[in-house]
C-alpha atoms as a PDB file:
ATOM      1  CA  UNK A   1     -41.211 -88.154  14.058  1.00  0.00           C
ATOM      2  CA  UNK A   2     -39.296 -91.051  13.811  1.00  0.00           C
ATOM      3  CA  UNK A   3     -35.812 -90.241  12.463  1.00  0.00           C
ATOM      4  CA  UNK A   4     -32.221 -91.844  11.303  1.00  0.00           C
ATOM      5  CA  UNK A   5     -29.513 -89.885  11.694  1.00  0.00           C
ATOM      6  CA  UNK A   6     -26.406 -90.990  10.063  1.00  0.00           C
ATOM      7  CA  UNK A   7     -23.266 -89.761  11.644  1.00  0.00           C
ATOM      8  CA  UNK A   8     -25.304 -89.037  14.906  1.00  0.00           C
ATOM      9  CA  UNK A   9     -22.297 -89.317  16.951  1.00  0.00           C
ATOM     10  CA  UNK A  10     -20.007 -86.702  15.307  1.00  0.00           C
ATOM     11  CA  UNK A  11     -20.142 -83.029  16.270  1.00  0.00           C
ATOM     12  CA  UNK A  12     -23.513 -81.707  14.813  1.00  0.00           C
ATOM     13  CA  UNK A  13     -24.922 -84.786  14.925  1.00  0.00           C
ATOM     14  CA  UNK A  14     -24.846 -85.628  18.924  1.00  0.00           C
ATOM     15  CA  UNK A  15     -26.107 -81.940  19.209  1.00  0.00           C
ATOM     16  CA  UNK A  16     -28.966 -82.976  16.772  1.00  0.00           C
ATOM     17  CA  UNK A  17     -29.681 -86.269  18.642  1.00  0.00           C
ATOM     18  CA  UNK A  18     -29.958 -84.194  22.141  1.00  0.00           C
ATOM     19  CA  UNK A  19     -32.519 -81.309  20.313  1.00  0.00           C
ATOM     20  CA  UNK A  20     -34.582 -84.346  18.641  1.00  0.00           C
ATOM     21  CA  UNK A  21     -35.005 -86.654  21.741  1.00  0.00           C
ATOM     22  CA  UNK A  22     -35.791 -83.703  24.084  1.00  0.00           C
ATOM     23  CA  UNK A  23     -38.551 -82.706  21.643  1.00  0.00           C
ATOM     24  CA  UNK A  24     -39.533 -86.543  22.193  1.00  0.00           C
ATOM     25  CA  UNK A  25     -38.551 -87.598  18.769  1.00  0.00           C
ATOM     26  CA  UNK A  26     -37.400 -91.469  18.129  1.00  0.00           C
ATOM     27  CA  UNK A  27     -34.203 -91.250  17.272  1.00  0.00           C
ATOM     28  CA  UNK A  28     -31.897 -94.123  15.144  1.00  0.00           C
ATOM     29  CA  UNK A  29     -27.897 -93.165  15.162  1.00  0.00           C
ATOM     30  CA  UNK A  30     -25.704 -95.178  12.523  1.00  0.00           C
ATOM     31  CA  UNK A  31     -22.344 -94.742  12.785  1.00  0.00           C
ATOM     32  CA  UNK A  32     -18.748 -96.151  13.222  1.00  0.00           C
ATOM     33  CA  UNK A  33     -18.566 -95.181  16.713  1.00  0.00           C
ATOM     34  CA  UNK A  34     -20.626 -94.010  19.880  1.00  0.00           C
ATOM     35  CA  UNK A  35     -19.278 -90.984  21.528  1.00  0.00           C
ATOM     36  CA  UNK A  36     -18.905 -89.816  24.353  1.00  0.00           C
ATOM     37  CA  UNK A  37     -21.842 -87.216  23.463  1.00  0.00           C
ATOM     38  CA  UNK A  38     -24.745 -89.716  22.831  1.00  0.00           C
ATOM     39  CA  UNK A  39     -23.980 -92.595  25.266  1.00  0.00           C
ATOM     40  CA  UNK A  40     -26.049 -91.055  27.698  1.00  0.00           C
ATOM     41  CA  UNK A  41     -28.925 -91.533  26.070  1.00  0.00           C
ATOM     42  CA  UNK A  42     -28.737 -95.550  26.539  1.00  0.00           C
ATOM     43  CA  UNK A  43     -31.594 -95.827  28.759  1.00  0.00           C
ATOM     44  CA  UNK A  44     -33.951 -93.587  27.126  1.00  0.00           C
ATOM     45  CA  UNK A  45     -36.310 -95.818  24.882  1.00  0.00           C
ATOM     46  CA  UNK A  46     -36.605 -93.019  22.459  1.00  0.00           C
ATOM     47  CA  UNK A  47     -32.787 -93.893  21.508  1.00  0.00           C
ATOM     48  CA  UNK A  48     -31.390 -96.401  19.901  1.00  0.00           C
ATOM     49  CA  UNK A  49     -27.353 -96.971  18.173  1.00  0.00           C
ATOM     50  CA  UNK A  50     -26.773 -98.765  15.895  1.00  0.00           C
ATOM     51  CA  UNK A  51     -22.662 -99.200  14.972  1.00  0.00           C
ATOM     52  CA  UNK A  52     -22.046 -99.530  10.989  1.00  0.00           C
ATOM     53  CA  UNK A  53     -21.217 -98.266   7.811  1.00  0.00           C
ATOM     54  CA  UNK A  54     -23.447 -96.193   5.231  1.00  0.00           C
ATOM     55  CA  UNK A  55     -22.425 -98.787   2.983  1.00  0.00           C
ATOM     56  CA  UNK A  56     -23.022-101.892   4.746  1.00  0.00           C
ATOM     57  CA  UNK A  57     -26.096-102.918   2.390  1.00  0.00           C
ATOM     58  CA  UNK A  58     -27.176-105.182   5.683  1.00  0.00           C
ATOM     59  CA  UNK A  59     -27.645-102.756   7.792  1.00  0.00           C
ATOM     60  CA  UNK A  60     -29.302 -99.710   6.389  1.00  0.00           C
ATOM     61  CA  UNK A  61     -32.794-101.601   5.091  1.00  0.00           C
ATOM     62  CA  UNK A  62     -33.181-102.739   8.629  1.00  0.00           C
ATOM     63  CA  UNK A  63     -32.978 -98.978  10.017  1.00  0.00           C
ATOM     64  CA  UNK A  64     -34.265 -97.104   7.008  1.00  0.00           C
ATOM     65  CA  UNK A  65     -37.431 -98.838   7.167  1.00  0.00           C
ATOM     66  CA  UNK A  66     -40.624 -96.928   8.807  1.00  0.00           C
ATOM     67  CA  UNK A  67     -38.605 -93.532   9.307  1.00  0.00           C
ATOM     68  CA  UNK A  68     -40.502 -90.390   8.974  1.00  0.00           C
ATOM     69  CA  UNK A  69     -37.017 -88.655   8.111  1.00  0.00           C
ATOM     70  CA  UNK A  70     -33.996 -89.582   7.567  1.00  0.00           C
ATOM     71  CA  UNK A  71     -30.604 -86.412   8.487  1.00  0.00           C
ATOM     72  CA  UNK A  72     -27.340 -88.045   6.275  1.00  0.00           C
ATOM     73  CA  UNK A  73     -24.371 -86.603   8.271  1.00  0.00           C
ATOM     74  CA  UNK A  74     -22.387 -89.366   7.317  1.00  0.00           C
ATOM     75  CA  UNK A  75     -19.188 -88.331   5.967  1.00  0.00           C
ATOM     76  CA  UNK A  76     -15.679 -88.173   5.473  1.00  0.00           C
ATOM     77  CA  UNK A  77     -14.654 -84.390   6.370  1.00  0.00           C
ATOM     78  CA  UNK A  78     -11.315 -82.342   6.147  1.00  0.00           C
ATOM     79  CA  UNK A  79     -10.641 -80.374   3.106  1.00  0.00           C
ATOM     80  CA  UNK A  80      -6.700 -81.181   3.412  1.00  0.00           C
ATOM     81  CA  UNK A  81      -7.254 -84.089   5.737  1.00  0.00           C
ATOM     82  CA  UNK A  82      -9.173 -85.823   2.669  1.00  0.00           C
ATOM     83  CA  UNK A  83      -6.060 -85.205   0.520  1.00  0.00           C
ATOM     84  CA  UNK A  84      -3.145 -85.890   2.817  1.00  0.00           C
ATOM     85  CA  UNK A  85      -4.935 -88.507   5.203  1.00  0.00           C
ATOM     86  CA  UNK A  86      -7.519 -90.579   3.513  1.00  0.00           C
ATOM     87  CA  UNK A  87      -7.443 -92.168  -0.090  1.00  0.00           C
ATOM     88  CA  UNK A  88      -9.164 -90.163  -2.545  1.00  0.00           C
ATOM     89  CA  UNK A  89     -10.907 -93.382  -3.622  1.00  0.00           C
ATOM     90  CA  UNK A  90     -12.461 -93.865  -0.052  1.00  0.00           C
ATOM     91  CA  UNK A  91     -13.230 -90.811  -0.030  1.00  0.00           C
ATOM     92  CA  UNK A  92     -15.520 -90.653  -3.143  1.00  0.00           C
ATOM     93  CA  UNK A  93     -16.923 -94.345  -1.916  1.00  0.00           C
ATOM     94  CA  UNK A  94     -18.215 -92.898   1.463  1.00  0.00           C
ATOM     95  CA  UNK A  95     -18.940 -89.328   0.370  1.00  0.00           C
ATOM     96  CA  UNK A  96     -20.675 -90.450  -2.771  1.00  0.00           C
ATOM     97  CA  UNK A  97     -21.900 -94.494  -3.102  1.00  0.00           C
ATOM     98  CA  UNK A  98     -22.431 -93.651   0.570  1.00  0.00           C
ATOM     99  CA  UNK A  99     -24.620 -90.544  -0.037  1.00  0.00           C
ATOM    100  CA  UNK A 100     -26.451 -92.511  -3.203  1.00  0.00           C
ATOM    101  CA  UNK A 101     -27.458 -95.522  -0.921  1.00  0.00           C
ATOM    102  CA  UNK A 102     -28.790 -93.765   1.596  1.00  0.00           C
ATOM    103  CA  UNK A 103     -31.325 -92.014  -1.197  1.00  0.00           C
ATOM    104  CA  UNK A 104     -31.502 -94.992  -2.636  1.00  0.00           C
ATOM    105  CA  UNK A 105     -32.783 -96.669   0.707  1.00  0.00           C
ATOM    106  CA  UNK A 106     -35.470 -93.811   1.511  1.00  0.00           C
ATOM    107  CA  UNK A 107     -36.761 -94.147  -1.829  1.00  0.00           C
ATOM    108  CA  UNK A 108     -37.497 -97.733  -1.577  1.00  0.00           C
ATOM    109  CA  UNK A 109     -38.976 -97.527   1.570  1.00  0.00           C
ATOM    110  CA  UNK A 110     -41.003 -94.278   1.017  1.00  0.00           C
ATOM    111  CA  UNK A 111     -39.158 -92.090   3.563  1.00  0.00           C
ATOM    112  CA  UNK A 112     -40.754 -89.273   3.365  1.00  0.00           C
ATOM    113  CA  UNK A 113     -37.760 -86.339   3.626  1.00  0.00           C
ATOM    114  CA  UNK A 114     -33.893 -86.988   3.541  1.00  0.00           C
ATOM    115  CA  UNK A 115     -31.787 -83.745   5.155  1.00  0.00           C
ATOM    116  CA  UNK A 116     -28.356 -83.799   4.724  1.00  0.00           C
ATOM    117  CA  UNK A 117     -25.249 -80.631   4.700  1.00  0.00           C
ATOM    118  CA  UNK A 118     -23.314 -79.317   2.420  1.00  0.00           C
ATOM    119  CA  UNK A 119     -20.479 -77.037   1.846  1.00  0.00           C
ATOM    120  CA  UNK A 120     -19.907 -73.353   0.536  1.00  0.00           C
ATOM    121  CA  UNK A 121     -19.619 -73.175  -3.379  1.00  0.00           C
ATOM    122  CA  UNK A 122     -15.954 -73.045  -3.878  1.00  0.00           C
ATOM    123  CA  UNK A 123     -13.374 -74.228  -6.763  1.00  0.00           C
ATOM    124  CA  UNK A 124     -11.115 -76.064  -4.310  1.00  0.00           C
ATOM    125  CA  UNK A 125      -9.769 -78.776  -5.908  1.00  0.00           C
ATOM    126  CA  UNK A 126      -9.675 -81.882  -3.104  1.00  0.00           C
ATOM    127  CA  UNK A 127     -11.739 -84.872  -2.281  1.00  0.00           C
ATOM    128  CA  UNK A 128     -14.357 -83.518  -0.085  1.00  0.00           C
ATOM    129  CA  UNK A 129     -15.126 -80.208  -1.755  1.00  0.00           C
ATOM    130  CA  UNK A 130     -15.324 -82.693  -4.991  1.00  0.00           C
ATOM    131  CA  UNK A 131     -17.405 -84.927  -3.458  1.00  0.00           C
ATOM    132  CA  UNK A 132     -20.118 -82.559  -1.658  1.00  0.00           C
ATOM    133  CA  UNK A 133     -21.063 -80.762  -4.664  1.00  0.00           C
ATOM    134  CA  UNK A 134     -21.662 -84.697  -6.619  1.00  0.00           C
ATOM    135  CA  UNK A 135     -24.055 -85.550  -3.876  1.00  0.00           C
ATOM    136  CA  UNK A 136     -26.363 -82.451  -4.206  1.00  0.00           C
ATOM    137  CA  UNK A 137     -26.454 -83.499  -7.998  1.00  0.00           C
ATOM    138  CA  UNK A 138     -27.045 -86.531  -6.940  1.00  0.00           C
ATOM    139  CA  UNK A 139     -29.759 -85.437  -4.177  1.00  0.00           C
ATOM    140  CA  UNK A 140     -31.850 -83.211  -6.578  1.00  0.00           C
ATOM    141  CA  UNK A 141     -31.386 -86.217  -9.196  1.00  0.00           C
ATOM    142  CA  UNK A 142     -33.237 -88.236  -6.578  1.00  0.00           C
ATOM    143  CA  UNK A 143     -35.553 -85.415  -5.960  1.00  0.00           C
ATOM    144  CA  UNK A 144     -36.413 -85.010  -9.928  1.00  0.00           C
ATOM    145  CA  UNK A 145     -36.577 -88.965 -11.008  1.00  0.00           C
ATOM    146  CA  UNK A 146     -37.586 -90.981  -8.081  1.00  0.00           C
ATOM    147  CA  UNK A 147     -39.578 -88.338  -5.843  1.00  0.00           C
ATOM    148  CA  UNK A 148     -37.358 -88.583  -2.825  1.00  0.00           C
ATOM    149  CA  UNK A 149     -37.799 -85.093  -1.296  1.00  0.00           C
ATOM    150  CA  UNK A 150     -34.378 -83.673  -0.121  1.00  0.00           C
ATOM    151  CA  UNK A 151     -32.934 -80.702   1.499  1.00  0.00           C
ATOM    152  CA  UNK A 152     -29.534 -79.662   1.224  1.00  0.00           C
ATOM    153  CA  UNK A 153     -28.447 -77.105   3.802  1.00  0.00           C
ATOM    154  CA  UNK A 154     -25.238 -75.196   3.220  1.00  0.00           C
ATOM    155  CA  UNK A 155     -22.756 -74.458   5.773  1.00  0.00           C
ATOM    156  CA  UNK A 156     -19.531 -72.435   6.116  1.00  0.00           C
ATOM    157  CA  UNK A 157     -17.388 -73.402   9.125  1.00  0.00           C
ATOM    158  CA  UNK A 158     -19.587 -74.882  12.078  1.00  0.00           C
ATOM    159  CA  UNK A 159     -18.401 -74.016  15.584  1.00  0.00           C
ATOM    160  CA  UNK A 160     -19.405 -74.692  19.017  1.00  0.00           C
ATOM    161  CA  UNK A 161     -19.273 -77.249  22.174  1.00  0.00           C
ATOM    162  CA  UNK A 162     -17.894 -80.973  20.749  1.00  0.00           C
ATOM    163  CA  UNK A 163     -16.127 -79.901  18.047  1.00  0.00           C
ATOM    164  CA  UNK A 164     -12.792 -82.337  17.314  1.00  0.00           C
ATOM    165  CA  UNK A 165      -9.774 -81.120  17.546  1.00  0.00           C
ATOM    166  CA  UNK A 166      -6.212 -82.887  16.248  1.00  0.00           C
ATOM    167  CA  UNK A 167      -4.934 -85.412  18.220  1.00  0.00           C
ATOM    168  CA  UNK A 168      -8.117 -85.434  20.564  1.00  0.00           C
ATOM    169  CA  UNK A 169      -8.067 -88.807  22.703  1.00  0.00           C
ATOM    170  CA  UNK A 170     -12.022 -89.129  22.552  1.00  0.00           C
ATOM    171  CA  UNK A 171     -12.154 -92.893  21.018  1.00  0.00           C
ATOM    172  CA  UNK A 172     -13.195 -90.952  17.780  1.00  0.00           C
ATOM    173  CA  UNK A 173     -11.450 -93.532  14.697  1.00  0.00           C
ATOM    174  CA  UNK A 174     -11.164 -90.061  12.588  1.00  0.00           C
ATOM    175  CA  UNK A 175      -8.638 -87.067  13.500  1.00  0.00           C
ATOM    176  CA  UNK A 176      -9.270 -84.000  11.768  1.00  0.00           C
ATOM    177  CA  UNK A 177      -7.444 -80.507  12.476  1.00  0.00           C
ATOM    178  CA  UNK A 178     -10.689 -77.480  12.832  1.00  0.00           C
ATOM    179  CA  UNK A 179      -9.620 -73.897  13.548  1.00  0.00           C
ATOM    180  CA  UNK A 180     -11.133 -72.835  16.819  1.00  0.00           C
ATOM    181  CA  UNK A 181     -10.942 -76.074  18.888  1.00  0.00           C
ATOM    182  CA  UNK A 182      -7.339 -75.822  17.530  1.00  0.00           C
ATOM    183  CA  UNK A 183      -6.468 -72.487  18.669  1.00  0.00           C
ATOM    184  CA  UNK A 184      -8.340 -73.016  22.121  1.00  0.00           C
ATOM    185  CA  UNK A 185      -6.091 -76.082  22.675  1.00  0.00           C
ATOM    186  CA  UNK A 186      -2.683 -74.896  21.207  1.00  0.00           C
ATOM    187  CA  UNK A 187      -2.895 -71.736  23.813  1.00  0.00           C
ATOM    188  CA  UNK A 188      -4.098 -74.177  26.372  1.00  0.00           C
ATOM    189  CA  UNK A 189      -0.483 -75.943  25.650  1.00  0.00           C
ATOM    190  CA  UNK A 190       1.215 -72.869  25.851  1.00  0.00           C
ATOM    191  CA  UNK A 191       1.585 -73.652  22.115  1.00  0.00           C
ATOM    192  CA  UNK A 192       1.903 -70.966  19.063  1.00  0.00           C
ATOM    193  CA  UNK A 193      -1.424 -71.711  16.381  1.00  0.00           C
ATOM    194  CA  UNK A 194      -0.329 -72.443  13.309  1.00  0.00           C
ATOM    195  CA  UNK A 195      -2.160 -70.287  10.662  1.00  0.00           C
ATOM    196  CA  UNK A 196      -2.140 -71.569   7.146  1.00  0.00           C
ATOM    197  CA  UNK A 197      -1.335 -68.679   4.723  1.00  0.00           C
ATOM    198  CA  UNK A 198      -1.884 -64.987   6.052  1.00  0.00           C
ATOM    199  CA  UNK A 199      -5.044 -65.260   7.886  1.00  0.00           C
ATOM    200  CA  UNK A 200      -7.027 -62.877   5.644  1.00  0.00           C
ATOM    201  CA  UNK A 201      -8.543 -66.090   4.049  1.00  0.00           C
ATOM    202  CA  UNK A 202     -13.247 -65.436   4.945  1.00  0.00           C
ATOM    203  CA  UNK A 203     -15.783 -67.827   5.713  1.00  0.00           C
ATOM    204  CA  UNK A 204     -19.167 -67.713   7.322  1.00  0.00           C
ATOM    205  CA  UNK A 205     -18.733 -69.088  10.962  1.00  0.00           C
ATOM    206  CA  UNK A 206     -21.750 -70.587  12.075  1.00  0.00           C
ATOM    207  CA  UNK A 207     -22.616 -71.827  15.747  1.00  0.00           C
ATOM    208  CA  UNK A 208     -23.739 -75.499  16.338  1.00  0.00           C
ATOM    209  CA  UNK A 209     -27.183 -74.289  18.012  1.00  0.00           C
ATOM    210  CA  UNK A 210     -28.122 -71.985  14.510  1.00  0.00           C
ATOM    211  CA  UNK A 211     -27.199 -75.160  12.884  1.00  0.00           C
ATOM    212  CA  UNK A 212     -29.570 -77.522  14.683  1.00  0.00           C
ATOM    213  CA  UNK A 213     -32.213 -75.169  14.433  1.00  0.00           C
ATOM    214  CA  UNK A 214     -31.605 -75.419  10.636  1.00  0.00           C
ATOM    215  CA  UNK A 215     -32.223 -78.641  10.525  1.00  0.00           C
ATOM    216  CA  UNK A 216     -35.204 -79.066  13.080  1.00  0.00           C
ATOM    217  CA  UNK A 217     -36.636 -76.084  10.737  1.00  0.00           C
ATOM    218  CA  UNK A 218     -36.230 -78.306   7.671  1.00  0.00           C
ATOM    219  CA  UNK A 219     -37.423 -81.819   9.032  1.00  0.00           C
ATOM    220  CA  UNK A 220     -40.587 -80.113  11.015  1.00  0.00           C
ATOM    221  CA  UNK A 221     -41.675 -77.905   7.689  1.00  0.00           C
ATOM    222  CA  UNK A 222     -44.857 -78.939   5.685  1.00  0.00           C
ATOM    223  CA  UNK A 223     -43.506 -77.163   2.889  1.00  0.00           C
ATOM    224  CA  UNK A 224     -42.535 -79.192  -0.554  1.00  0.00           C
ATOM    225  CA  UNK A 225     -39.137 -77.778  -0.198  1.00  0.00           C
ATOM    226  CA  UNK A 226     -37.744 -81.007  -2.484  1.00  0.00           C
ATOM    227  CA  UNK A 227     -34.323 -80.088  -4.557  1.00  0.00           C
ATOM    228  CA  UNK A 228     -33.714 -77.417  -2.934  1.00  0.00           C
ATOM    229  CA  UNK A 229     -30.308 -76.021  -1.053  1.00  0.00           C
ATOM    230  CA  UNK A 230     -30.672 -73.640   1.146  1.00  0.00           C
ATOM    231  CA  UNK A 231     -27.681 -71.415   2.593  1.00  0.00           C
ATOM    232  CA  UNK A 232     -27.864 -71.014   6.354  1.00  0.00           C
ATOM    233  CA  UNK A 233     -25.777 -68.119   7.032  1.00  0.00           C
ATOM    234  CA  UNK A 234     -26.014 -64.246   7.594  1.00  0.00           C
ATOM    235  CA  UNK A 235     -24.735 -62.543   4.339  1.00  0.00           C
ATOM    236  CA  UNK A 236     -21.543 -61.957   6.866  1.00  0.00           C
ATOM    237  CA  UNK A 237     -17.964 -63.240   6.922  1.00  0.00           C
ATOM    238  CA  UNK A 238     -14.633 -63.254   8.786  1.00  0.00           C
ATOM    239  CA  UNK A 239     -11.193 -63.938   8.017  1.00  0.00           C
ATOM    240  CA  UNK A 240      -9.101 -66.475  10.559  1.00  0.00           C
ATOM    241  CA  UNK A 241      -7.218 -63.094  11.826  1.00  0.00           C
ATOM    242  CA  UNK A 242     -10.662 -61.680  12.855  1.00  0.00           C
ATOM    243  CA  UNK A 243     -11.613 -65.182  14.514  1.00  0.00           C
ATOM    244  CA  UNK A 244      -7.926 -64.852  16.353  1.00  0.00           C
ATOM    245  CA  UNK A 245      -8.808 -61.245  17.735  1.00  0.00           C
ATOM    246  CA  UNK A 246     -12.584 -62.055  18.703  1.00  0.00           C
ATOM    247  CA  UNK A 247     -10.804 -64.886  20.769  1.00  0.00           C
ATOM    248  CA  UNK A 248      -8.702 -62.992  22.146  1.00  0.00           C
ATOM    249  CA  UNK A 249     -11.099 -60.411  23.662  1.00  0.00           C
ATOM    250  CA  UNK A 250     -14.053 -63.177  24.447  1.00  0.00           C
ATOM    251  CA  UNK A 251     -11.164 -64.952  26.304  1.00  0.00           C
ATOM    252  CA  UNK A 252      -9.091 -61.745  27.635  1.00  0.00           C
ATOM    253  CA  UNK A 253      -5.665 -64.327  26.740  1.00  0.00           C
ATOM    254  CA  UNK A 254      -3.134 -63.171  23.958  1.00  0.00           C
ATOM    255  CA  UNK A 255      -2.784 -65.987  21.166  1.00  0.00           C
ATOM    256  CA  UNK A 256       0.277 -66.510  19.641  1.00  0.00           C
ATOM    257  CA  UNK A 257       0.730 -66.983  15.992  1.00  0.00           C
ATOM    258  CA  UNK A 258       2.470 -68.619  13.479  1.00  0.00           C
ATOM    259  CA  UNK A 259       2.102 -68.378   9.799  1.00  0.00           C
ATOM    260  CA  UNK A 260       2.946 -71.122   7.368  1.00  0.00           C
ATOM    261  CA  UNK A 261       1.942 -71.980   4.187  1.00  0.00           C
ATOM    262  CA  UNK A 262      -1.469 -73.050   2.937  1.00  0.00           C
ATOM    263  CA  UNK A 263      -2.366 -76.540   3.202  1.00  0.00           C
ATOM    264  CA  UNK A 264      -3.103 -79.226   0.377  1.00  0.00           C
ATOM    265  CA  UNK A 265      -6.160 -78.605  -0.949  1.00  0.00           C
ATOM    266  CA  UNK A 266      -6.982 -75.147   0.285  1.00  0.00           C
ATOM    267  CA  UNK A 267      -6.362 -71.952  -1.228  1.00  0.00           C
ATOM    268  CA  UNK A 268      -7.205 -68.239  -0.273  1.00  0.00           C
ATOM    269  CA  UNK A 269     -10.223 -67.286  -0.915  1.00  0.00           C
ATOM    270  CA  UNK A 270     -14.254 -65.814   0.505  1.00  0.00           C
ATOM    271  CA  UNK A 271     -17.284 -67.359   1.608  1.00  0.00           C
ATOM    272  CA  UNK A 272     -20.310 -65.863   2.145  1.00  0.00           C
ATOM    273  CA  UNK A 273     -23.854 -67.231   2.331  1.00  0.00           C
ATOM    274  CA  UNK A 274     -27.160 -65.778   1.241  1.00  0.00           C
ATOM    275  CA  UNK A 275     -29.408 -66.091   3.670  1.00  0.00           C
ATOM    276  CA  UNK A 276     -32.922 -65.248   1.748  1.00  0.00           C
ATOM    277  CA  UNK A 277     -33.853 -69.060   1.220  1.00  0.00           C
ATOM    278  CA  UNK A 278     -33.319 -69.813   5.102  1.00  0.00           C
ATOM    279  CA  UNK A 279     -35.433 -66.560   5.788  1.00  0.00           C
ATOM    280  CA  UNK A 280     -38.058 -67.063   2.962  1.00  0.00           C
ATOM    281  CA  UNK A 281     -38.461 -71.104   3.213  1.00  0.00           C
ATOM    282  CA  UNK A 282     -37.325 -72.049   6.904  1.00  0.00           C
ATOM    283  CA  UNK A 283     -38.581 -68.768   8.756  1.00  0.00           C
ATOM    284  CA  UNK A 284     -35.048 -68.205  10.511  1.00  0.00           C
ATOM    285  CA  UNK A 285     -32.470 -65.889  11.163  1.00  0.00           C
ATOM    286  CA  UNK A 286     -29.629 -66.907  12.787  1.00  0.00           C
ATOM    287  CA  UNK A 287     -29.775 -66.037  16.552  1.00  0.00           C
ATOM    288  CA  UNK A 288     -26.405 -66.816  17.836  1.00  0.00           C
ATOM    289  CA  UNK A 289     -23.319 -64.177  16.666  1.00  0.00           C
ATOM    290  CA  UNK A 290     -19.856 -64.601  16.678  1.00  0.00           C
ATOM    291  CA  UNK A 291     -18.892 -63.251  20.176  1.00  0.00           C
ATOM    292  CA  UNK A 292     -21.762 -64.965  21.742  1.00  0.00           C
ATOM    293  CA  UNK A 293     -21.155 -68.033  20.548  1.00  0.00           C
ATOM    294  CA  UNK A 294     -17.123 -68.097  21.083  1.00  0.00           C
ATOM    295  CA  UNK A 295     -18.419 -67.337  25.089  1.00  0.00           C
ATOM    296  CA  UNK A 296     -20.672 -70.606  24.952  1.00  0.00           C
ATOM    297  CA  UNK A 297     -17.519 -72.101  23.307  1.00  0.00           C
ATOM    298  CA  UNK A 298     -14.668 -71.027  25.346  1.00  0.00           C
ATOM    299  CA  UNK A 299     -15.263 -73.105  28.642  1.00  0.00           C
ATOM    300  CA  UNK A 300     -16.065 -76.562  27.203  1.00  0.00           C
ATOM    301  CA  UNK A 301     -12.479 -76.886  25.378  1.00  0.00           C
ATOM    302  CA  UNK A 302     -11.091 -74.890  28.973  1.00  0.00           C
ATOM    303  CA  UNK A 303     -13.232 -78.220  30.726  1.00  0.00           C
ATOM    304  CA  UNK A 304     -11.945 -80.795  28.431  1.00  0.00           C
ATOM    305  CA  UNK A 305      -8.543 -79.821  28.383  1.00  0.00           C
ATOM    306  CA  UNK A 306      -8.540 -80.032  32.143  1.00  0.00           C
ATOM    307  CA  UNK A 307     -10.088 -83.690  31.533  1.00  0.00           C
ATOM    308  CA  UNK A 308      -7.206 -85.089  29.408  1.00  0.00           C
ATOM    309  CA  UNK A 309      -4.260 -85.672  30.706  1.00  0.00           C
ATOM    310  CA  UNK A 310      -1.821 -85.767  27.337  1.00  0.00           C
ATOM    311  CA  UNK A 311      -2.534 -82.260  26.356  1.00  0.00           C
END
């Protein structure tokens, strides 16, 4: 396959770009900076960067053109960080124009799938909750009235290796604050975590390699699987108190909390994610569970902390 991912340097996507190109996959990346993650694939001929914006119309017919897929991880993230840090104008204009030219691109030149995530179905009130639920409207839209085939695949919190952390000095030109890379680094300090509300607050926590595997699962399939959104979870939640204590033993190290109120944007409540679709259409189950994947987690933040010298 030939393939664009947009946002190919962030988190998921660098973890994307490694499964792809080992697989022997050519591989586009668009996005507003290179990372650390995917610079080392510069000399394979697979690979190629581009540096832009989803909604530089110069750019994207140049490197939309003769894909086989195209994965739109493009994005501006942070449920309070796109309330308190970002306008809520640029948020909508990269979230959604952003999301809408990118369909509108693979529909002109006949890509054949576009892949992109959402998030959980909540009634959150900010910017980027707001603006993930327009663009799977605006996906199955494309998939009803212009016969662009697109998959939507629905995440709770995504975990793992790479994840950013607040105030991380990795180049990266966004800064958002994630709860285990945060908790991982704030002990590291010697630091109390802050917890926002009482911790009892559920979500599905997912681990980057059940992730990728999503998506490999839903660009390799030869099923017509246009319109839909799939959940990729495992019917199975935790609160942040439970993530706290499965730290805690993964890592044998007490963690010290702090309790404050609930951020802007946020409020209490529970995800959990149906898994049937992923089972029934993508033939998965996720492999990797929470104590596992906190162990695979643990030493990379323990590495990079070590690699940085103002933490």
């Amino acid at each position: 396959m030939n393939v664009l991912v947009t946002g190919g340097a962030g988190f998921v996507g660098s973890h994307l770009v490694d499964r792809l190109l080992e697989e022997n996959h050519q591989v586009t990346v668009l996005d507003l900076w290179e990372s650390q993650d995917i610079v080392c694939h510069n000399n394979n001929p697979l690979y190629h960067f581009v540096k832009g914006s989803i909604l530089d119309d110069n750019i994207l017919p140049s490197i939309a053109k003769d894909k086989d897929r195209i994965v739109h991880m493009a994005a501006i993230l942070g449920i309070s960080e796109s309330i308190t840090t970002y306008d809520v104008e640029q948020v909508a204009l990269v979230n959604i124009v952003g999301t809408i030219r990118i369909l509108k691109a693979a529909r002109k030149f006949s890509v054949p799938r576009v892949v992109f995530p959402t998030s959980p179905d909540v009634t959150w009130l900010n910017p980027y909750s707001i603006t993930k639920q327009t663009t799977e409207k605006f996906s199955q839209l494309f998939n009803k009235e212009y016969d662009v085939e697109t998959i939507a695949l629905k995440f709770g919190k995504i975990y793992g290796p790479r994840e950013r952390w607040l105030n991380a000095t990795m180049g990266s030109p966004f800064n958002y604050q994630f709860l285990i890379p945060t908790i991982l680094i704030e002990t590291l300090r010697g630091n109390p975590v802050k917890i926002f509300g009482d911790g009892n607050q559920k979500s599905e926590y997912i681990f980057v390699y059940d992730v990728v595997e999503s998506f490999v699962r839903a660009l390799k399939t030869e099923k017509n699987l246009g319109g839909e959104i799939i959940h990729v979870g495992r019917n199975k939640n935790y609160s942040v108190n439970d993530i706290i204590e499965t730290l805690e033993r993964c890592w044998d190290r007490k963690i010290e909390k702090e309790y404050v109120k609930m951020r802007s944007g946020e409020t209490p409540t529970e995800i959990v994610l149906d898994n049937k679709k992923l089972k029934d259409l993508l033939d998965y189950e996720l492999k990797w569970d929470l104590t596992k994947g906190l162990k695979e987690t643990i030493p990379y933040y323990e590495q990079a902390f070590k690699s940085f010298d103002n933490f």
